[in-house]
C-alpha atoms as a PDB file:
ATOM      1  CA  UNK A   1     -37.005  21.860  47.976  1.00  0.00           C
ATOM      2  CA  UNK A   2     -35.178  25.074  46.959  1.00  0.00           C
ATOM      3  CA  UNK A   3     -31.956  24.095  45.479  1.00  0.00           C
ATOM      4  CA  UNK A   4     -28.942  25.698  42.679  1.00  0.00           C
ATOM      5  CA  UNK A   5     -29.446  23.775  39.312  1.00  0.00           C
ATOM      6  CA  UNK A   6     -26.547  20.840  38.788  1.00  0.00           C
ATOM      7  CA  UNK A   7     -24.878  23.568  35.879  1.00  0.00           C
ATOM      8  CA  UNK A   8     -24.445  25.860  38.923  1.00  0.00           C
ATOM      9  CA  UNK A   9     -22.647  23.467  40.670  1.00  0.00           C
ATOM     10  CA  UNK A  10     -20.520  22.672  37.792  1.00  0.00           C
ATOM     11  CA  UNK A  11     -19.995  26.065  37.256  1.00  0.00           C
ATOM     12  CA  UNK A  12     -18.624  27.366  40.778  1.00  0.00           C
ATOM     13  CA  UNK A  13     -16.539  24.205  40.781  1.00  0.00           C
ATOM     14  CA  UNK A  14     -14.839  25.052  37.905  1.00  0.00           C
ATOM     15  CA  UNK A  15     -14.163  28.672  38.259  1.00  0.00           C
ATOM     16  CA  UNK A  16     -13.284  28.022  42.053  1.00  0.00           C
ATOM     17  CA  UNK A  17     -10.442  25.704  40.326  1.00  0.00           C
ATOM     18  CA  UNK A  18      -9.246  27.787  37.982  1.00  0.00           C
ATOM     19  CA  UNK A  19      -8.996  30.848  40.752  1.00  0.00           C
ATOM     20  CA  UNK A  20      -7.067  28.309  42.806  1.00  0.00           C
ATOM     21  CA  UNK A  21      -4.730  27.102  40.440  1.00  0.00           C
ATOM     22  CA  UNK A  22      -4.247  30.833  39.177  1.00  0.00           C
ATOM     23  CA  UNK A  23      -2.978  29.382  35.719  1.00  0.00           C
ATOM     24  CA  UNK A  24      -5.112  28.959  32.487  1.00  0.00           C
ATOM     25  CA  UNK A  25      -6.692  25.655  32.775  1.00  0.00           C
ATOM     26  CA  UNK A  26      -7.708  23.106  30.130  1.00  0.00           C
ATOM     27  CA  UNK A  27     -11.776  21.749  29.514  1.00  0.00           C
ATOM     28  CA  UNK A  28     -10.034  18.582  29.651  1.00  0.00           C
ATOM     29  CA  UNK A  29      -8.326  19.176  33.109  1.00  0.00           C
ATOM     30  CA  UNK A  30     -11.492  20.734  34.685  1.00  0.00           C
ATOM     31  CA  UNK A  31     -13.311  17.934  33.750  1.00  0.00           C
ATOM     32  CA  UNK A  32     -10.595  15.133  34.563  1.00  0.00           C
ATOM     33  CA  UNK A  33     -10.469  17.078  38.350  1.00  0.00           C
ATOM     34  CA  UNK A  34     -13.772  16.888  39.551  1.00  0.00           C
ATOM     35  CA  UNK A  35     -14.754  13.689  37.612  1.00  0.00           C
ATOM     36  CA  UNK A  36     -17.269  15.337  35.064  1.00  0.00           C
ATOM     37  CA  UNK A  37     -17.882  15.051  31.665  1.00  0.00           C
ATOM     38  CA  UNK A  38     -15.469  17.483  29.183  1.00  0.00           C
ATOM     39  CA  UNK A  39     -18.954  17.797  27.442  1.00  0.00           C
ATOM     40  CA  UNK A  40     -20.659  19.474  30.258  1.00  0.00           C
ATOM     41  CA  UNK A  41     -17.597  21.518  31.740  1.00  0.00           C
ATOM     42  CA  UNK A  42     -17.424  23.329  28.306  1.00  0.00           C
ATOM     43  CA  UNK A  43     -20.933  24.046  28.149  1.00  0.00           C
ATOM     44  CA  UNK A  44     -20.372  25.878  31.677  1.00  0.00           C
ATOM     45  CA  UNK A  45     -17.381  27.294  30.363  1.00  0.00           C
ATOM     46  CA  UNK A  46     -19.121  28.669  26.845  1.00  0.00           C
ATOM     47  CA  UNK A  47     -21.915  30.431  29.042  1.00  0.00           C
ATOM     48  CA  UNK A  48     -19.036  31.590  31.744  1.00  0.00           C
ATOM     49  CA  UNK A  49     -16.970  33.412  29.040  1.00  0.00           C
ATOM     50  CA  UNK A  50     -20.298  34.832  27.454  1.00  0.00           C
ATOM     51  CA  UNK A  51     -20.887  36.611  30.723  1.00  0.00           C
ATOM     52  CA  UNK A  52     -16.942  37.740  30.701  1.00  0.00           C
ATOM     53  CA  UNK A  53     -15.816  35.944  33.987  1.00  0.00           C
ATOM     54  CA  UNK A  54     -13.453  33.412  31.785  1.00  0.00           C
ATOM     55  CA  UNK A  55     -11.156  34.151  28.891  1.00  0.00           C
ATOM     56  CA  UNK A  56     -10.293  31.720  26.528  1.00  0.00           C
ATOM     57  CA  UNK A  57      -6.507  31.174  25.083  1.00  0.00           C
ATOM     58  CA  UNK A  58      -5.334  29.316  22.232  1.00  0.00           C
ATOM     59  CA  UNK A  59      -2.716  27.077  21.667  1.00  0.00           C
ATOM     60  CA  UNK A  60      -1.642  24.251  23.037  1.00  0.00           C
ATOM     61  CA  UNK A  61      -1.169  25.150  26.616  1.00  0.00           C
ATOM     62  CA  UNK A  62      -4.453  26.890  26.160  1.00  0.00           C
ATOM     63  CA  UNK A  63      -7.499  26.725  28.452  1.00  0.00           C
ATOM     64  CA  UNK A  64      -9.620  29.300  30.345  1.00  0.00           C
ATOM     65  CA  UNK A  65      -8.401  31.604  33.221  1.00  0.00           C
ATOM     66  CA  UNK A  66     -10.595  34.194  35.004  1.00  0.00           C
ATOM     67  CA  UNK A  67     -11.203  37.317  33.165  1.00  0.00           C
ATOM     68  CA  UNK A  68     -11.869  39.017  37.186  1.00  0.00           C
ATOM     69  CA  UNK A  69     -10.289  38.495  40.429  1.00  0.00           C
ATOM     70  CA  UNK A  70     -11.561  36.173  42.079  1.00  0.00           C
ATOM     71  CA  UNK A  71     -12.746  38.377  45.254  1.00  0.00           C
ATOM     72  CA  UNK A  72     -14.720  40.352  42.572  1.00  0.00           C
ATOM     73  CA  UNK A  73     -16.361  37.098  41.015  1.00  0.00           C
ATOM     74  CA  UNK A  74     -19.537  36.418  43.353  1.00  0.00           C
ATOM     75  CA  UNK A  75     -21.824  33.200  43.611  1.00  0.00           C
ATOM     76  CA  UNK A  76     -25.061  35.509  42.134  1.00  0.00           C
ATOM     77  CA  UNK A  77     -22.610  36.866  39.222  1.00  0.00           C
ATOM     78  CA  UNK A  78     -22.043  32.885  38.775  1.00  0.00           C
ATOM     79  CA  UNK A  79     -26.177  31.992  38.919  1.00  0.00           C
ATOM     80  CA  UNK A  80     -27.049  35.074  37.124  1.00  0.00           C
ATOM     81  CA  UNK A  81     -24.104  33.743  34.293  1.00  0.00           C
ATOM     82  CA  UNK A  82     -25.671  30.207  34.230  1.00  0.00           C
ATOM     83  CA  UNK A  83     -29.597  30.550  35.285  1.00  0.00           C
ATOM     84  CA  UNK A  84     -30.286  33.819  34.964  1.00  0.00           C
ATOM     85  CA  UNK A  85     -31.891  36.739  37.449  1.00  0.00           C
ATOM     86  CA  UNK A  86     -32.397  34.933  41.215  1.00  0.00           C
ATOM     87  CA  UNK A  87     -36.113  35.434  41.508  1.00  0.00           C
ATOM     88  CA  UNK A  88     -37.441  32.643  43.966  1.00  0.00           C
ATOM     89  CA  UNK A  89     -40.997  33.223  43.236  1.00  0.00           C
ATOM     90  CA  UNK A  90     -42.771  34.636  40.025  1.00  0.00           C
ATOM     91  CA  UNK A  91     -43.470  37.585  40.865  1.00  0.00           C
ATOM     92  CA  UNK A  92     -40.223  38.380  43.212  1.00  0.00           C
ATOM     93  CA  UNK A  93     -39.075  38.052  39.077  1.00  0.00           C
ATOM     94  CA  UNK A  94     -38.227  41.642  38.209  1.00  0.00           C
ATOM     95  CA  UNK A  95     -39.109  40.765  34.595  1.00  0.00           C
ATOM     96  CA  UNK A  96     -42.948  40.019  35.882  1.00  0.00           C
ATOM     97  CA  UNK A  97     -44.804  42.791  36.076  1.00  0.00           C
ATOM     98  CA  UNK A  98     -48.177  42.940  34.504  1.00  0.00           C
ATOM     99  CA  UNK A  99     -47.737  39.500  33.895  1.00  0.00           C
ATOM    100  CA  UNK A 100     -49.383  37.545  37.073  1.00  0.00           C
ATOM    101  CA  UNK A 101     -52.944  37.178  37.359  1.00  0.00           C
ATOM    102  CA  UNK A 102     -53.138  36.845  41.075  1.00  0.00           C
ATOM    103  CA  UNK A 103     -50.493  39.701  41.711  1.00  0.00           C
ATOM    104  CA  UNK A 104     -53.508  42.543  42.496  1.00  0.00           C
ATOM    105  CA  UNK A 105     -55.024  40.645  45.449  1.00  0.00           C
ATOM    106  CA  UNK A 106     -51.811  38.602  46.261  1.00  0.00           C
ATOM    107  CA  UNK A 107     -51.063  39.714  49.856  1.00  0.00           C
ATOM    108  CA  UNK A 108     -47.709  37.678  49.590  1.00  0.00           C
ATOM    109  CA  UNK A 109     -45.804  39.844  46.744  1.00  0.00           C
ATOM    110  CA  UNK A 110     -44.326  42.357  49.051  1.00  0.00           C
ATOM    111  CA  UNK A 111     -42.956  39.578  51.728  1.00  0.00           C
ATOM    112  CA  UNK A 112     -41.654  37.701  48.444  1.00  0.00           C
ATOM    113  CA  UNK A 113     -39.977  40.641  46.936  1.00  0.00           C
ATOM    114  CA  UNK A 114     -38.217  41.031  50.269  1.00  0.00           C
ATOM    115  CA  UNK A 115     -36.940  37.526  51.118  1.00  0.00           C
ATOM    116  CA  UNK A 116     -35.560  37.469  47.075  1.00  0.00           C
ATOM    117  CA  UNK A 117     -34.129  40.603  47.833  1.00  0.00           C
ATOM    118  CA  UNK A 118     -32.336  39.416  50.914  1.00  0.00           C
ATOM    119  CA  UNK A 119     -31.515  36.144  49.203  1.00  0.00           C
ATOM    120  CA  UNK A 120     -29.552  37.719  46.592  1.00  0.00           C
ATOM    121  CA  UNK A 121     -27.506  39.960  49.048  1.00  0.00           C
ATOM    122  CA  UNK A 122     -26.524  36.394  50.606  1.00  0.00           C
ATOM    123  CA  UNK A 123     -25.021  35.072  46.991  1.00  0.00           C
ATOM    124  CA  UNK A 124     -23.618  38.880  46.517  1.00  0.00           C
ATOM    125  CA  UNK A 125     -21.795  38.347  49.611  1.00  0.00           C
ATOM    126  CA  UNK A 126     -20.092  35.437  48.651  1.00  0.00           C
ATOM    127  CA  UNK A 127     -17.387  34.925  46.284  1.00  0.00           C
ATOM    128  CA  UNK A 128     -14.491  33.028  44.945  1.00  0.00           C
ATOM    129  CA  UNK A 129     -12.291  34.371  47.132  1.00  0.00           C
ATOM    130  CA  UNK A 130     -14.417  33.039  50.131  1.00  0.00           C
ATOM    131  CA  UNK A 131     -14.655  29.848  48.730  1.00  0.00           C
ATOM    132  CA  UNK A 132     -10.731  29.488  48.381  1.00  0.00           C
ATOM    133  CA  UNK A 133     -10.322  30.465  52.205  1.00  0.00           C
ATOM    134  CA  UNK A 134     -11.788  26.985  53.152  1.00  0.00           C
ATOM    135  CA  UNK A 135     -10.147  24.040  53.601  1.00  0.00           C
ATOM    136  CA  UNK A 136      -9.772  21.658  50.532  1.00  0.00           C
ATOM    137  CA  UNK A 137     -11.213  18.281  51.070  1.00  0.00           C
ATOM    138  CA  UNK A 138      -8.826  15.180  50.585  1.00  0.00           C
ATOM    139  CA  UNK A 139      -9.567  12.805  47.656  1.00  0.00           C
ATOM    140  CA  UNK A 140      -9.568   9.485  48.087  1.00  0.00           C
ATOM    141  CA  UNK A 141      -8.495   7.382  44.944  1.00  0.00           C
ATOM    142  CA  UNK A 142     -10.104   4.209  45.670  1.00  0.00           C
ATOM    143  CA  UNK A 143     -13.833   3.436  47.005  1.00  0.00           C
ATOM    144  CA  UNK A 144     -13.734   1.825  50.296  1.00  0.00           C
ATOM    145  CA  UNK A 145     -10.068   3.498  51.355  1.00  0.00           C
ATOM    146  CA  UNK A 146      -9.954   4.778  54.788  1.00  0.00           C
ATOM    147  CA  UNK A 147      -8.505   8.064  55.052  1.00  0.00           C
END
């Protein structure tokens, strides 16, 4: 199964909160919202403001706030951020060449190269902004609570 690591989760969740809230938001907040350890939110935040999407403040109504606008902030910006280059096989990798053994009688490399290429202009046509146009799900406090 192809899936996003859990940090990229974490990640668009918490920048997709702060664009919403449009405010500089605590580690502590992010982490109290969405139920997450304050551990793991500021690891996601350390490696966000590394790649200069967040900006940290100081002080004690300090946090992080986006460093972009959020239609300018886009899901691969966010996996590239947290994971790296999307490369779906090793040599769609654009780090790989002259390192796969099978890649001069691989008949596959061209067809791979293509679907990574169109996979990454899916995530490049996505962004924050996108995100925030959909509805917000209601939270329910209590297990078992019908809506």
């Amino acid at each position: 199964m192809l899936k996003l690591n859990r940090i990229v989760d974490y990640g668009i969740l918490v920048l997709t909160e702060i664009a919403r809230r449009n405010a500089c938001v605590s580690t502590t907040e992010l982490a109290a919202t969405y139920g997450v350890s304050a551990t793991i939110v500021a690891k996601v935040l350390k490696k966000l403001a590394h790649a200069g999407l967040v900006t940290s403040e100081r002080g004690s109504h300090g946090g992080y706030r986006l460093a972009q606008p959020p239609g300018d902030v886009t899901l691969r910006t966010i996996v590239n951020a947290l994971e790296g280059p999307i490369a779906l096989t090793f040599c769609a990798s654009s780090t790989s060449s002259g390192r796969c053994r099978t890649r001069p009688f691989c008949v596959a490399t061209d067809a791979m190269r293509r679907l990574n290429h169109l996979v990454n202009g899916a995530f490049e046509a996505v962004s924050l902004a996108d995100i925030l146009q959909a509805p917000v799900p209601q939270r329910q406090e209590a297990a078992g609570v019908a809506p």
